[in-house]
N, C-alpha and C. Protein backbone atom coordinates (compact mmCIF):
# COMPACT_ATOMS: atom_id res chain seq x y z
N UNK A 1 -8.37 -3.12 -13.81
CA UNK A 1 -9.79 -3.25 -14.11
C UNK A 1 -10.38 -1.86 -14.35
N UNK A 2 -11.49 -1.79 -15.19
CA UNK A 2 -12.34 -0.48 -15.59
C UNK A 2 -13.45 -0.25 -14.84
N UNK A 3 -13.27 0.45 -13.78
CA UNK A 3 -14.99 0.96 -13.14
C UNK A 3 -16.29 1.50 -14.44
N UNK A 4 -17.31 1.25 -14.17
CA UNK A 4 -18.18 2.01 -14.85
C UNK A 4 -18.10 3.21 -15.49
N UNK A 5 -17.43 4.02 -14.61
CA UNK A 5 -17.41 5.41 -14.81
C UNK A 5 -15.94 5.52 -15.85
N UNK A 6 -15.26 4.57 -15.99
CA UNK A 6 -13.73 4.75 -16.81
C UNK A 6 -12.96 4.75 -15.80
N UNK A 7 -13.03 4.70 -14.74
CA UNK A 7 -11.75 5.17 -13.87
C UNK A 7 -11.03 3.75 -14.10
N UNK A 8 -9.77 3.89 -13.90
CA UNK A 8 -8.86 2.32 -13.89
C UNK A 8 -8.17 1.93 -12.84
N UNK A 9 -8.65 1.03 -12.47
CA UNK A 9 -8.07 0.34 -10.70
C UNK A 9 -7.23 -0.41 -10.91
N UNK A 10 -6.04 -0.47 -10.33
CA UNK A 10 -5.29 -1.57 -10.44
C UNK A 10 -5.07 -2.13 -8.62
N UNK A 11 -5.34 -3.46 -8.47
CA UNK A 11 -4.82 -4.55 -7.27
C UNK A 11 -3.55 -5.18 -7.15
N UNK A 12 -3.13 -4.55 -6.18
CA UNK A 12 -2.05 -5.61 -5.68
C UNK A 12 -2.40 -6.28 -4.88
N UNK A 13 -1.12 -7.73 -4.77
CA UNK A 13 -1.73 -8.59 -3.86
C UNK A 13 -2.21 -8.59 -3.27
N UNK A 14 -3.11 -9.90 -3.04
CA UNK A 14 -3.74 -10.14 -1.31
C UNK A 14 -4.92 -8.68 -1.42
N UNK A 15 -5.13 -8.05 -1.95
CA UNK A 15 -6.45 -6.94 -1.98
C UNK A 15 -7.82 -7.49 -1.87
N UNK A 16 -8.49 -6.88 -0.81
CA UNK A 16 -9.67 -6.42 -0.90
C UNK A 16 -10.53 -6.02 -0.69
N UNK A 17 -11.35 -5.32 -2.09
CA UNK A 17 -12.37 -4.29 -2.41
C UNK A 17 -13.81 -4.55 -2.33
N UNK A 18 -14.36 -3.41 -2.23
CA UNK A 18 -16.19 -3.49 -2.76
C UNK A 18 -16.08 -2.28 -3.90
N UNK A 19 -16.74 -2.26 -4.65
CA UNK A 19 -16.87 -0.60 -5.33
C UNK A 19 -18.49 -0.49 -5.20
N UNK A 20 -19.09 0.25 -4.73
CA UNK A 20 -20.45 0.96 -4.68
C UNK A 20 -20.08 2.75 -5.62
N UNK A 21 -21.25 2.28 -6.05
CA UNK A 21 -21.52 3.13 -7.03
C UNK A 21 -22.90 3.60 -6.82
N UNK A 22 -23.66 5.27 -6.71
CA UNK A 22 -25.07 5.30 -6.26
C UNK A 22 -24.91 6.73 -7.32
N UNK A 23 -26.68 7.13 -6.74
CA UNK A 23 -26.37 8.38 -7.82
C UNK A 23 -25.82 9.79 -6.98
N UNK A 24 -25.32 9.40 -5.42
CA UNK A 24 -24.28 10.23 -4.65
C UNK A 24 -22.77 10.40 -5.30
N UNK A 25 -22.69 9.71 -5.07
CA UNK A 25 -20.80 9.32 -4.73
C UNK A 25 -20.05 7.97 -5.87
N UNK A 26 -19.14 7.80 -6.44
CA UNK A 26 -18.41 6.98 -6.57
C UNK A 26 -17.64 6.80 -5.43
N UNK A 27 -17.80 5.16 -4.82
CA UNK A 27 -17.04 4.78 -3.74
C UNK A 27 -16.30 3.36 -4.43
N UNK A 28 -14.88 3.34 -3.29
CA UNK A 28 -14.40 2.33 -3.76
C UNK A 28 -14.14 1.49 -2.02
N UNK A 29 -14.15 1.04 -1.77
CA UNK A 29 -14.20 0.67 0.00
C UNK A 29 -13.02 -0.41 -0.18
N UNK A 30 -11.73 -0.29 0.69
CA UNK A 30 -10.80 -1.07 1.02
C UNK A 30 -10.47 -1.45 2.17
N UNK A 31 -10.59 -3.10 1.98
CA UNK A 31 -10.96 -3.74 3.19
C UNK A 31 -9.21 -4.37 3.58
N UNK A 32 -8.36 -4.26 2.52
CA UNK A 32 -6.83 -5.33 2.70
C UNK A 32 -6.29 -4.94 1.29
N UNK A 33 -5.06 -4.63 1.73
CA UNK A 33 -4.02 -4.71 0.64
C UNK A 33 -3.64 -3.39 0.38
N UNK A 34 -3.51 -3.16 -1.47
CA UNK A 34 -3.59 -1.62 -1.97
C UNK A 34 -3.94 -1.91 -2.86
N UNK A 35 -4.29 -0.35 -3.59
CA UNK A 35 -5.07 -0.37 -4.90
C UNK A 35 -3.78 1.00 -5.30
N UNK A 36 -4.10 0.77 -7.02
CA UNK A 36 -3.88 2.12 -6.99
C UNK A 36 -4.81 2.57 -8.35
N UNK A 37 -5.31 3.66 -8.79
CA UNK A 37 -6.68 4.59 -8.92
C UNK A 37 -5.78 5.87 -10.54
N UNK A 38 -6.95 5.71 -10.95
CA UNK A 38 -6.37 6.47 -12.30
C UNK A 38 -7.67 7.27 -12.58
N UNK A 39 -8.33 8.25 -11.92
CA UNK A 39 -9.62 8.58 -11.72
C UNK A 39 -10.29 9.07 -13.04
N UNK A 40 -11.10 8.47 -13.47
CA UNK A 40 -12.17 9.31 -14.96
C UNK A 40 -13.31 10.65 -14.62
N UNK A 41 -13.23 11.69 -15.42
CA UNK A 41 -14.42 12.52 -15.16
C UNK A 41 -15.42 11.79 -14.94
N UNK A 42 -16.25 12.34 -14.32
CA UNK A 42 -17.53 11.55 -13.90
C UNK A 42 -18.78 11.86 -15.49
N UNK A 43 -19.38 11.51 -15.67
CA UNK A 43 -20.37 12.39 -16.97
C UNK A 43 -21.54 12.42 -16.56
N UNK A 44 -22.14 11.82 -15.00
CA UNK A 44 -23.39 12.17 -14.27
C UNK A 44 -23.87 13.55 -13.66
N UNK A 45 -25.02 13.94 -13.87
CA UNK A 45 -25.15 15.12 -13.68
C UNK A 45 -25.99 15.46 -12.85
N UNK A 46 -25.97 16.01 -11.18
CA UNK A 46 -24.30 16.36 -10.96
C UNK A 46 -23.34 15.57 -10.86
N UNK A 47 -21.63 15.70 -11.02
CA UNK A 47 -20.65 15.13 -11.33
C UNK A 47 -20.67 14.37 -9.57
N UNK A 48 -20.14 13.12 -9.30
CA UNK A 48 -20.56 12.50 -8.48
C UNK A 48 -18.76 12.29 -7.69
N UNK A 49 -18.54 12.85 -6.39
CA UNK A 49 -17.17 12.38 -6.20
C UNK A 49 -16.63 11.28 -5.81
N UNK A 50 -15.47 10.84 -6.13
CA UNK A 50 -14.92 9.47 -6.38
C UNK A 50 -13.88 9.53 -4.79
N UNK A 51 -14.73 8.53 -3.92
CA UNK A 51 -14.21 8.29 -2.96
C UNK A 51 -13.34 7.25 -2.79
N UNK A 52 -12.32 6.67 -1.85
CA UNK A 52 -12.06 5.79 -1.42
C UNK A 52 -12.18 5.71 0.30
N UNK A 53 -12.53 4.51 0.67
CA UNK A 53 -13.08 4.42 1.69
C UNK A 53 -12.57 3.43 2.79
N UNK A 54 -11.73 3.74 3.86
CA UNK A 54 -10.94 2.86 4.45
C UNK A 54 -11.61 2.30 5.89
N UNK A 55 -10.58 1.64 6.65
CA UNK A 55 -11.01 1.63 8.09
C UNK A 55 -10.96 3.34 8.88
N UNK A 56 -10.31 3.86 8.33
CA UNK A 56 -9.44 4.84 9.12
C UNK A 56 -10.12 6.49 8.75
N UNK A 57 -10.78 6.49 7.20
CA UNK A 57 -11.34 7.46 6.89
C UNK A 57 -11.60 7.28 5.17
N UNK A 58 -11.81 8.54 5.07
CA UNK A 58 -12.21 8.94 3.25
C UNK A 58 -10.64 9.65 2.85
N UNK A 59 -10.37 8.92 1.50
CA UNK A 59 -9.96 9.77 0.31
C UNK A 59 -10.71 10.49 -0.53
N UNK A 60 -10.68 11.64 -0.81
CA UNK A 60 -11.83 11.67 -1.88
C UNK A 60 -10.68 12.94 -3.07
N UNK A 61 -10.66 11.46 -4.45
CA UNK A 61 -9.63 12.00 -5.41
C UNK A 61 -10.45 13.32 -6.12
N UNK A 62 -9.42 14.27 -6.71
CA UNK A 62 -9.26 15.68 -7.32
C UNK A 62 -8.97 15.55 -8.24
N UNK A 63 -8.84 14.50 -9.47
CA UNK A 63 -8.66 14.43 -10.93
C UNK A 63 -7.33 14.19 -10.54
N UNK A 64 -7.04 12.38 -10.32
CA UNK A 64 -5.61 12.20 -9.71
C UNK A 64 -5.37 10.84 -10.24
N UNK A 65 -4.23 10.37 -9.96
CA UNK A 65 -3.59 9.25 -9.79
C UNK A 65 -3.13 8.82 -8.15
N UNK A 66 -3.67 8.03 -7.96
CA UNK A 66 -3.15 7.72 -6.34
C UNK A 66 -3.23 6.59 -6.22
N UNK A 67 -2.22 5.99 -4.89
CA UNK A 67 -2.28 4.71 -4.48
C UNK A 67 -2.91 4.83 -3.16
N UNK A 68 -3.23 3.68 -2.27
CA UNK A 68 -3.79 3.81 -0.79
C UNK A 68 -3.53 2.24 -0.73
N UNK A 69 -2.62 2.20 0.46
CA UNK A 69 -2.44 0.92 1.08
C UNK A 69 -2.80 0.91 2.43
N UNK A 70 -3.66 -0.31 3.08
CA UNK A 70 -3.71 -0.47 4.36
C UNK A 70 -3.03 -1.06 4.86
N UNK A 71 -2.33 -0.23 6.42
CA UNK A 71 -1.24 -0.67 6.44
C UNK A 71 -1.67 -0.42 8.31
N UNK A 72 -0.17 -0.53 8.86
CA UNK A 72 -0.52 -0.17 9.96
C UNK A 72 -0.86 -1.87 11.28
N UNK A 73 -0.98 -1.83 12.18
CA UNK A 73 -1.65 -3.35 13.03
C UNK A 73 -3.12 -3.32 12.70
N UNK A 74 -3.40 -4.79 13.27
CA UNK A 74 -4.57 -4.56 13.39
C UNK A 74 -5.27 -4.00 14.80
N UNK A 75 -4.60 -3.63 15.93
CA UNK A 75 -4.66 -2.84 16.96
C UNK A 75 -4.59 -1.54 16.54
N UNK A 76 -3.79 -1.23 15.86
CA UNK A 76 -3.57 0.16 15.53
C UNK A 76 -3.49 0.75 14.07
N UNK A 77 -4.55 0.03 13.04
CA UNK A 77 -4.20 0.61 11.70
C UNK A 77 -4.26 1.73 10.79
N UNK A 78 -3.36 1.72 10.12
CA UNK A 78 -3.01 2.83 9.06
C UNK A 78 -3.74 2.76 7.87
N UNK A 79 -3.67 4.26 7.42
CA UNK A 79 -4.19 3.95 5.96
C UNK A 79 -2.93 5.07 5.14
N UNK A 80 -2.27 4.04 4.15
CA UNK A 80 -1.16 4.79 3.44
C UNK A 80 -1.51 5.00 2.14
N UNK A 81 -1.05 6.49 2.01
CA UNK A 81 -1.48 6.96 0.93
C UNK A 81 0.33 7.91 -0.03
N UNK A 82 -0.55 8.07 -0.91
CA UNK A 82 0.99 8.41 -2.08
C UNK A 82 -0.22 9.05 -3.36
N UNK A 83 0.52 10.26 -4.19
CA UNK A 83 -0.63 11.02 -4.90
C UNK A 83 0.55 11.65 -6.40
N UNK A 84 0.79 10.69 -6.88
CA UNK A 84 1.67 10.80 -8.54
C UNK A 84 1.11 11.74 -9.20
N UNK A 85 -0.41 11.65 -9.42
CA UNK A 85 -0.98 13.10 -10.00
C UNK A 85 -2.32 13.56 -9.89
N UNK A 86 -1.98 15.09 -9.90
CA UNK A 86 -3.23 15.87 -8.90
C UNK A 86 -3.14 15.96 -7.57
N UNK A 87 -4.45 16.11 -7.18
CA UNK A 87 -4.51 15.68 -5.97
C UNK A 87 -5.19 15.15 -5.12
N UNK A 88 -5.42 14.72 -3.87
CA UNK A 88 -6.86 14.34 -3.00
C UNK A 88 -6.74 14.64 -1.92
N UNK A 89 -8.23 14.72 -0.97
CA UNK A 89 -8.48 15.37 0.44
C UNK A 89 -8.32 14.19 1.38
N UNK A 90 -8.00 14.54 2.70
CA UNK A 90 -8.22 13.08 3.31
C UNK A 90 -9.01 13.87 4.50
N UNK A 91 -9.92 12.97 4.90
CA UNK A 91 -11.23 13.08 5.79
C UNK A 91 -10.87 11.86 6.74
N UNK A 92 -10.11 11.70 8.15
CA UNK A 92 -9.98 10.88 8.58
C UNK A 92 -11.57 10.68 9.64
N UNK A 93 -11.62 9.50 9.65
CA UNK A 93 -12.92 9.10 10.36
C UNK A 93 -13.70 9.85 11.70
N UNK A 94 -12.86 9.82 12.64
CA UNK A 94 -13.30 10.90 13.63
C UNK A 94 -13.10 12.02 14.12
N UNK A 95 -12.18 12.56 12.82
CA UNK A 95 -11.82 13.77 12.31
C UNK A 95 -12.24 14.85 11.74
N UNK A 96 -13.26 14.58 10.96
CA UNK A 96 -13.55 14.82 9.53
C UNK A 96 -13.60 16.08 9.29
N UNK A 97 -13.33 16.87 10.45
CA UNK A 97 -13.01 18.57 10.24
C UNK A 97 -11.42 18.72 10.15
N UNK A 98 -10.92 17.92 10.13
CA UNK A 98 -9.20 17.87 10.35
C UNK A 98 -8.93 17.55 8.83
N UNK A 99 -9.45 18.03 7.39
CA UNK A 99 -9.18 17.50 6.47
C UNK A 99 -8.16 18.08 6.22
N UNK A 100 -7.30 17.03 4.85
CA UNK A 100 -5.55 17.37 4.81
C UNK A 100 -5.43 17.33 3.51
N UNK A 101 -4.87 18.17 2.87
CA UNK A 101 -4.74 18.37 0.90
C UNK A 101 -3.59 17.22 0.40
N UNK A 102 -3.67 16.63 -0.20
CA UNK A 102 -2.39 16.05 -0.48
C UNK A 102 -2.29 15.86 -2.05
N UNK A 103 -0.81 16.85 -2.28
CA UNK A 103 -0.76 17.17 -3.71
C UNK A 103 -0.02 16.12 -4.60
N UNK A 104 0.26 16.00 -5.81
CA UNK A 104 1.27 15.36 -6.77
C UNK A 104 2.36 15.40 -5.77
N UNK A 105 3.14 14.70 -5.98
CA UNK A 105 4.47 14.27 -5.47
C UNK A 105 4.61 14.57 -4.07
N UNK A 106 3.50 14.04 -3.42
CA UNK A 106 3.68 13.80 -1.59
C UNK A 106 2.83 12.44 -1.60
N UNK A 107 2.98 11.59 -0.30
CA UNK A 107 3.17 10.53 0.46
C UNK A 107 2.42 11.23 2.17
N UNK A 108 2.00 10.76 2.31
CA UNK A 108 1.89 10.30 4.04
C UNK A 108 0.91 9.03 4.51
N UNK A 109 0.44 9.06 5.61
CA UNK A 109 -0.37 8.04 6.18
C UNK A 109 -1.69 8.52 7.08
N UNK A 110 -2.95 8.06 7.23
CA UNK A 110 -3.72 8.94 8.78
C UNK A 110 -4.32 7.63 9.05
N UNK A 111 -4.46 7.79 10.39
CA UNK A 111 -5.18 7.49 11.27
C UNK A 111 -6.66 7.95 11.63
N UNK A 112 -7.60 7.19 12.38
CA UNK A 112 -8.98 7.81 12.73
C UNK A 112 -9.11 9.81 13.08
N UNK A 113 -7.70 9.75 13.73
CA UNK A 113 -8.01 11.25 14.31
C UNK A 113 -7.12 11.98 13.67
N UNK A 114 -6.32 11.50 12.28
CA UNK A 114 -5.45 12.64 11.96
C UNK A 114 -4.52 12.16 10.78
N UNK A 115 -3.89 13.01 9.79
CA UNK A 115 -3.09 12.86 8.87
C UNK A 115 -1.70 13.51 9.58
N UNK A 116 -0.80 12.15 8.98
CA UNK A 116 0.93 12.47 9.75
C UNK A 116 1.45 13.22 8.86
N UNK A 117 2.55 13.61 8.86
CA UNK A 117 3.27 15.25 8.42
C UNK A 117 4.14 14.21 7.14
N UNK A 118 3.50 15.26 5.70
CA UNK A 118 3.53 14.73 4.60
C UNK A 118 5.07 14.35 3.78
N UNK A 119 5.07 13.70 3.32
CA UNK A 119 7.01 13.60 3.18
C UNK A 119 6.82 13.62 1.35
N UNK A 120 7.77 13.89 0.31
CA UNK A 120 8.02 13.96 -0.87
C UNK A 120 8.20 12.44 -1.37
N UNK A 121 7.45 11.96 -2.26
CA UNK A 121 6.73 11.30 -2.75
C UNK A 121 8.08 10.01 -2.78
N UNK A 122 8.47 8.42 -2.62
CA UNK A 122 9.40 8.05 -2.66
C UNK A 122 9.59 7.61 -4.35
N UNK A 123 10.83 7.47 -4.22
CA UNK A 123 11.06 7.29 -5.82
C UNK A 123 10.68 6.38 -6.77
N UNK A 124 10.47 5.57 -5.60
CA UNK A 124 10.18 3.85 -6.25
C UNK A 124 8.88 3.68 -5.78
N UNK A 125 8.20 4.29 -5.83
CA UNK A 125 6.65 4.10 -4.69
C UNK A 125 5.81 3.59 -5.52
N UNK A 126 5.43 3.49 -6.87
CA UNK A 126 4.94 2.83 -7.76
C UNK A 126 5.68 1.40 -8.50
N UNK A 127 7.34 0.93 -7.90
CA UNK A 127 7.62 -0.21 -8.31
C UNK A 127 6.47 -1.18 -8.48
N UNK A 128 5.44 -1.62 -7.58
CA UNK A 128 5.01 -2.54 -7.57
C UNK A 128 3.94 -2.60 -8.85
N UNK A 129 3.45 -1.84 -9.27
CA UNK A 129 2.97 -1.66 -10.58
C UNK A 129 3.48 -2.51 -12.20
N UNK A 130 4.59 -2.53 -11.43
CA UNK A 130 5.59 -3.20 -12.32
C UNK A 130 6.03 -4.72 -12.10
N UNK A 131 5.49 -5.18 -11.10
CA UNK A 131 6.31 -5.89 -10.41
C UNK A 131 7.60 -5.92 -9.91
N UNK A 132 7.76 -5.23 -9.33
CA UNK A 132 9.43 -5.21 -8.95
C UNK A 132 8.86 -4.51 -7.41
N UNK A 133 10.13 -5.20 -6.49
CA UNK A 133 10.30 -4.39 -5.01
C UNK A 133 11.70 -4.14 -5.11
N UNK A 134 11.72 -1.77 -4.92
CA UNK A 134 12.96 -1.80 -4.96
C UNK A 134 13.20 -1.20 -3.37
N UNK A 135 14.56 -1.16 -2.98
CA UNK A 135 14.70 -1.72 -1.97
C UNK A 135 16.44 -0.54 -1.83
N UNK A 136 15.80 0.40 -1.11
CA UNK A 136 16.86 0.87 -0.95
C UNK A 136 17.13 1.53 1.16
N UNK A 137 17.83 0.98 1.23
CA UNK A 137 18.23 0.73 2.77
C UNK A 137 16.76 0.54 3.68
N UNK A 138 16.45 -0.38 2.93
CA UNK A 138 14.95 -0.67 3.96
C UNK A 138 15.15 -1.33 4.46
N UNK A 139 14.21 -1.51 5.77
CA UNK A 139 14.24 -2.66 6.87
C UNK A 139 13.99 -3.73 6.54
N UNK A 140 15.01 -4.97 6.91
CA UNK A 140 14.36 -6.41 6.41
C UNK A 140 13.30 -6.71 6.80
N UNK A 141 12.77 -6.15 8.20
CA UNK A 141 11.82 -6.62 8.31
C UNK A 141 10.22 -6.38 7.50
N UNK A 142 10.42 -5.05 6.53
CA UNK A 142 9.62 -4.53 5.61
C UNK A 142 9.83 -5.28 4.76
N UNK A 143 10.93 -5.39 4.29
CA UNK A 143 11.05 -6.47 3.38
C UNK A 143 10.51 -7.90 2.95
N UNK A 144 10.96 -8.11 4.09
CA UNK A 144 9.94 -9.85 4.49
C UNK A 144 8.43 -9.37 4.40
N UNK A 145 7.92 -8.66 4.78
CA UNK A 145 6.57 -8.01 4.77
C UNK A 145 6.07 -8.01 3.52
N UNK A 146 6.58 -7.45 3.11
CA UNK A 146 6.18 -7.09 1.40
C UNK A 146 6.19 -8.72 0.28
N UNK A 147 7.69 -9.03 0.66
CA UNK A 147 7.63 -10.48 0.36
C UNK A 147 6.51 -11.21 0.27
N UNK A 148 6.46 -10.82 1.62
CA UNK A 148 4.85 -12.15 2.00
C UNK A 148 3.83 -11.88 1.82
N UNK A 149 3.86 -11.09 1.24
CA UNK A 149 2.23 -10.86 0.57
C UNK A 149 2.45 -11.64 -0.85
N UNK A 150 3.23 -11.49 -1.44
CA UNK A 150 3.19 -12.65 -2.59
C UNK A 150 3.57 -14.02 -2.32
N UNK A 151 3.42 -14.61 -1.25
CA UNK A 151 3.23 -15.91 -1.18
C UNK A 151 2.46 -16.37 -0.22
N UNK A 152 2.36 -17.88 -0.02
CA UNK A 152 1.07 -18.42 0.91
C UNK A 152 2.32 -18.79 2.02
N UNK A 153 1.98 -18.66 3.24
CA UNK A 153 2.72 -19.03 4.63
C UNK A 153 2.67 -17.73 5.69
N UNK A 154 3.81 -18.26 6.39
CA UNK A 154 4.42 -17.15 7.10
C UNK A 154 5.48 -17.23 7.33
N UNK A 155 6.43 -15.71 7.40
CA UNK A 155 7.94 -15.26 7.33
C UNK A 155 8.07 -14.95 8.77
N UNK A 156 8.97 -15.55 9.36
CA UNK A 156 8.88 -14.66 10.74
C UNK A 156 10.11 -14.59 10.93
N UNK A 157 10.71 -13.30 11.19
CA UNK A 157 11.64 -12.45 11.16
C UNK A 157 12.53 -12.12 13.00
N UNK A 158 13.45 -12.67 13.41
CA UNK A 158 13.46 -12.31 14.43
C UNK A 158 14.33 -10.87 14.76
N UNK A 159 12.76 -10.30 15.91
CA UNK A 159 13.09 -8.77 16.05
C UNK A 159 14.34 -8.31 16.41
N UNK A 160 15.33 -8.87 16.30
CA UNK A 160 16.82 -8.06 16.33
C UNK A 160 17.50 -7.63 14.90
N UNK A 161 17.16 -8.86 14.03
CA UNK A 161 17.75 -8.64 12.59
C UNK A 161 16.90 -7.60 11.81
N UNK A 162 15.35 -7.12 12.37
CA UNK A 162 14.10 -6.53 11.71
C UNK A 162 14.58 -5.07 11.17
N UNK A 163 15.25 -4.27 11.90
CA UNK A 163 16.50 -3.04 11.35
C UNK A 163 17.17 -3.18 10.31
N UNK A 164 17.71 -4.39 9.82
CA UNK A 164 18.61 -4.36 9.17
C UNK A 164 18.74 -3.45 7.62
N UNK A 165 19.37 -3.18 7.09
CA UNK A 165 18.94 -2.39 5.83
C UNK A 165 18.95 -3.08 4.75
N UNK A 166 18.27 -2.96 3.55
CA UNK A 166 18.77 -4.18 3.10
C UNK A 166 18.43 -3.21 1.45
N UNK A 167 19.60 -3.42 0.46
CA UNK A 167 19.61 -2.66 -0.90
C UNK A 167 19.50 -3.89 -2.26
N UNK A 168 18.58 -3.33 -2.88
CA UNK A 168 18.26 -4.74 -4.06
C UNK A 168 17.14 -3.69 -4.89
N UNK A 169 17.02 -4.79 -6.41
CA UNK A 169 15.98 -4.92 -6.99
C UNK A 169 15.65 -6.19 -7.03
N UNK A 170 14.57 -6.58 -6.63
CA UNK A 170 13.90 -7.84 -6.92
C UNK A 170 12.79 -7.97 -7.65
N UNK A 171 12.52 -8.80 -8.08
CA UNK A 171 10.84 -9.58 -8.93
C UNK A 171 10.66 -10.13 -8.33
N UNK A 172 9.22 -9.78 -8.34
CA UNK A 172 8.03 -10.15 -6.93
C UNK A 172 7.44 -11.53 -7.30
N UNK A 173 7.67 -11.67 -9.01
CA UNK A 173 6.80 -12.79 -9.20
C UNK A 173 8.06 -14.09 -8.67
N UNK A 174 9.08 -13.89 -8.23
CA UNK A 174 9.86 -15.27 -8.05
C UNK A 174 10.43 -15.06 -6.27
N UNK A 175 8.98 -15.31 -5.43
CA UNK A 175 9.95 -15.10 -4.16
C UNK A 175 10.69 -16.15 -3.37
N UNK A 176 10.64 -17.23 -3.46
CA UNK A 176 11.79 -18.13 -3.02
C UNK A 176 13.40 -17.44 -3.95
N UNK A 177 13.25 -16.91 -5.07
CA UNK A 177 14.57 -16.44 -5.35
C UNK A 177 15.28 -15.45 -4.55
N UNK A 178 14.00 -13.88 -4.28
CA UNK A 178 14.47 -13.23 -3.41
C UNK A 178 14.65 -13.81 -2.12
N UNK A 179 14.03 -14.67 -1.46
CA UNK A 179 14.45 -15.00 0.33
C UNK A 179 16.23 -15.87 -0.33
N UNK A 180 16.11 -16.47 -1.15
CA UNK A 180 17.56 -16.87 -1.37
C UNK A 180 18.72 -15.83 -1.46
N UNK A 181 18.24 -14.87 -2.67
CA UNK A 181 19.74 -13.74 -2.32
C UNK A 181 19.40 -12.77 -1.08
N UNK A 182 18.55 -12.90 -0.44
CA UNK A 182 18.64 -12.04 1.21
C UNK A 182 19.09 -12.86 1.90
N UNK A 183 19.14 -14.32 1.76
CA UNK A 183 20.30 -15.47 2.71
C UNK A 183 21.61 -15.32 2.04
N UNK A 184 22.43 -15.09 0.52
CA UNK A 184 23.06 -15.33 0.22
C UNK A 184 23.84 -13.69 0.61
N UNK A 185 23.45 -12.91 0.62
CA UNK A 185 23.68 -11.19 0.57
C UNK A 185 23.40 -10.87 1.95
N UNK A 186 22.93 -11.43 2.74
CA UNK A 186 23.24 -10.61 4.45
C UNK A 186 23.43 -11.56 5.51
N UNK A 187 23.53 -11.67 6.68
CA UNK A 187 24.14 -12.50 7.56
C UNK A 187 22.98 -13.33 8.41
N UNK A 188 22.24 -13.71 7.46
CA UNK A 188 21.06 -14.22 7.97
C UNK A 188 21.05 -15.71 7.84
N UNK A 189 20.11 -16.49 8.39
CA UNK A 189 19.87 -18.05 8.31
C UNK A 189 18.07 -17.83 7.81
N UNK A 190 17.51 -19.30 6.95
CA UNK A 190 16.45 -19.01 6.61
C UNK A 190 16.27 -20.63 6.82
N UNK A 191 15.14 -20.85 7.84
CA UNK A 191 14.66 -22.34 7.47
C UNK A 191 13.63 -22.26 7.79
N UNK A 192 13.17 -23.74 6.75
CA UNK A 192 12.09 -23.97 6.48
C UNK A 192 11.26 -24.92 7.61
N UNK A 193 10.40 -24.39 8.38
CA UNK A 193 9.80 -25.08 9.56
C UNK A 193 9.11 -26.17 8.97
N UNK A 194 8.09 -25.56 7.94
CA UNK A 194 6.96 -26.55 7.54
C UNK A 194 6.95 -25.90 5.77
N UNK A 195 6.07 -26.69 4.60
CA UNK A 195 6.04 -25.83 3.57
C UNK A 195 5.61 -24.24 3.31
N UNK A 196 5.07 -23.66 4.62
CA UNK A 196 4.36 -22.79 5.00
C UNK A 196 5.02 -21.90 5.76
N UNK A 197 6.29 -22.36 6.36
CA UNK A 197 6.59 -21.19 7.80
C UNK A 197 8.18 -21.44 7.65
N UNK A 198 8.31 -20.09 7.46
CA UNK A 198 10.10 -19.77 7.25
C UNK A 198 10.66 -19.11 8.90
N UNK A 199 11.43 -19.26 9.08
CA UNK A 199 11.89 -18.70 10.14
C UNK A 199 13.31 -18.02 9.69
N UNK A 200 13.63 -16.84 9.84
CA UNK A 200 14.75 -15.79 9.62
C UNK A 200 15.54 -15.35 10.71
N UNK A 201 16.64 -16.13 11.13
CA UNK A 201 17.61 -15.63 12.39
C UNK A 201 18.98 -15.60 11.97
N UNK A 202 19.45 -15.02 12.86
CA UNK A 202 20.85 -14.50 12.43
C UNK A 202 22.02 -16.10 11.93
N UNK A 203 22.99 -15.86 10.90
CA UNK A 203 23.70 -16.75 10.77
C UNK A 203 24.31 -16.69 11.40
């Protein structure tokens, strides 16, 4: 989608947004999911900065490309971030003197009181753009996670198999195919409780 200003938002599943727009700030406020952000010069004068706005704190983009997923419990949540190009500041909420630069090709996550120690950008970190989840020695239990955001129910994973690693490309748009080759490709059992609730234990 096109903000006012040109910037281009794209939603992944299960997202959601407000965008406020004033003659301060471009804000984009994320309440669930991820977005990811293709930021336009502003042409208001003065130039107005283009925030994103979480539980956890402010992004505020530098002429960038970025994603921001909320992530994390709901006891304890995260706000994940990844920065393909340019860059942006992060202002965590009860922080906001603790701000953290985060350039092109870095990744991390913060919390209310702090940004975690930044890692090099993952390779596939924009698959979903594409539709595709790629999947290289990740935890099934991330897996199932990600899964289930493209469908209606619940996956429940039991916490011994949740380690497991698990290597694939899949399409997101067909997920009864993927829960089939993660039953057919690892040592797992998958049944169906109700049309709604899968249960995942060891075969």
């Amino acid at each position: 989608m096109n903000l006012p200003d040109g910037t281009q938002l794209v939603l992944n599943t299960d997202t959601a947004i407000d965008v406020r727009f004033d003659a301060l700030a471009r804000a984009v406020v994320l309440h669930a999911g991820e977005i990811h952000i293709g930021t336009a010069q502003d042409r208001a004068t003065p130039a107005r900065p283009f925030l994103v706005r979480s539980s956890n704190g402010i992004v505020r983009a530098l002429g960038t490309h970025f994603s921001v997923r909320h992530g994390g419990t709901l006891l304890a949540p995260r706000t994940l971030l990844s920065v393909s190009q340019g860059a942006v500041e992060v202002l965590p909420a009860k922080a906001p003197q603790a701000v953290r630069l985060v350039n092109a090709g870095q990744q991390g996550s913060f919390d209310d009181l702090g940004v975690s120690p930044l890692a090099p950008l993952a390779p596939h970190a924009g698959a979903w753009l594409r539709g595709v989840l790629i999947a290289e020695r990740m935890p099934l239990g991330e897996v199932l996670e990600q899964v289930g955001r493209y469908r209606h129910g619940v996956i429940r994973c039991d916490p011994a198999l949740a380690s497991m690693p698990v290597d694939g490309i899949f399409q997101l748009n067909d997920t009864d195919r993927i829960l089939a080759l993660l039953q057919h490709s690892l040592p797992i059992r998958m049944t169906r409780r109700t049309r709604y609730w899968i249960s995942v234990d060891a075969a």
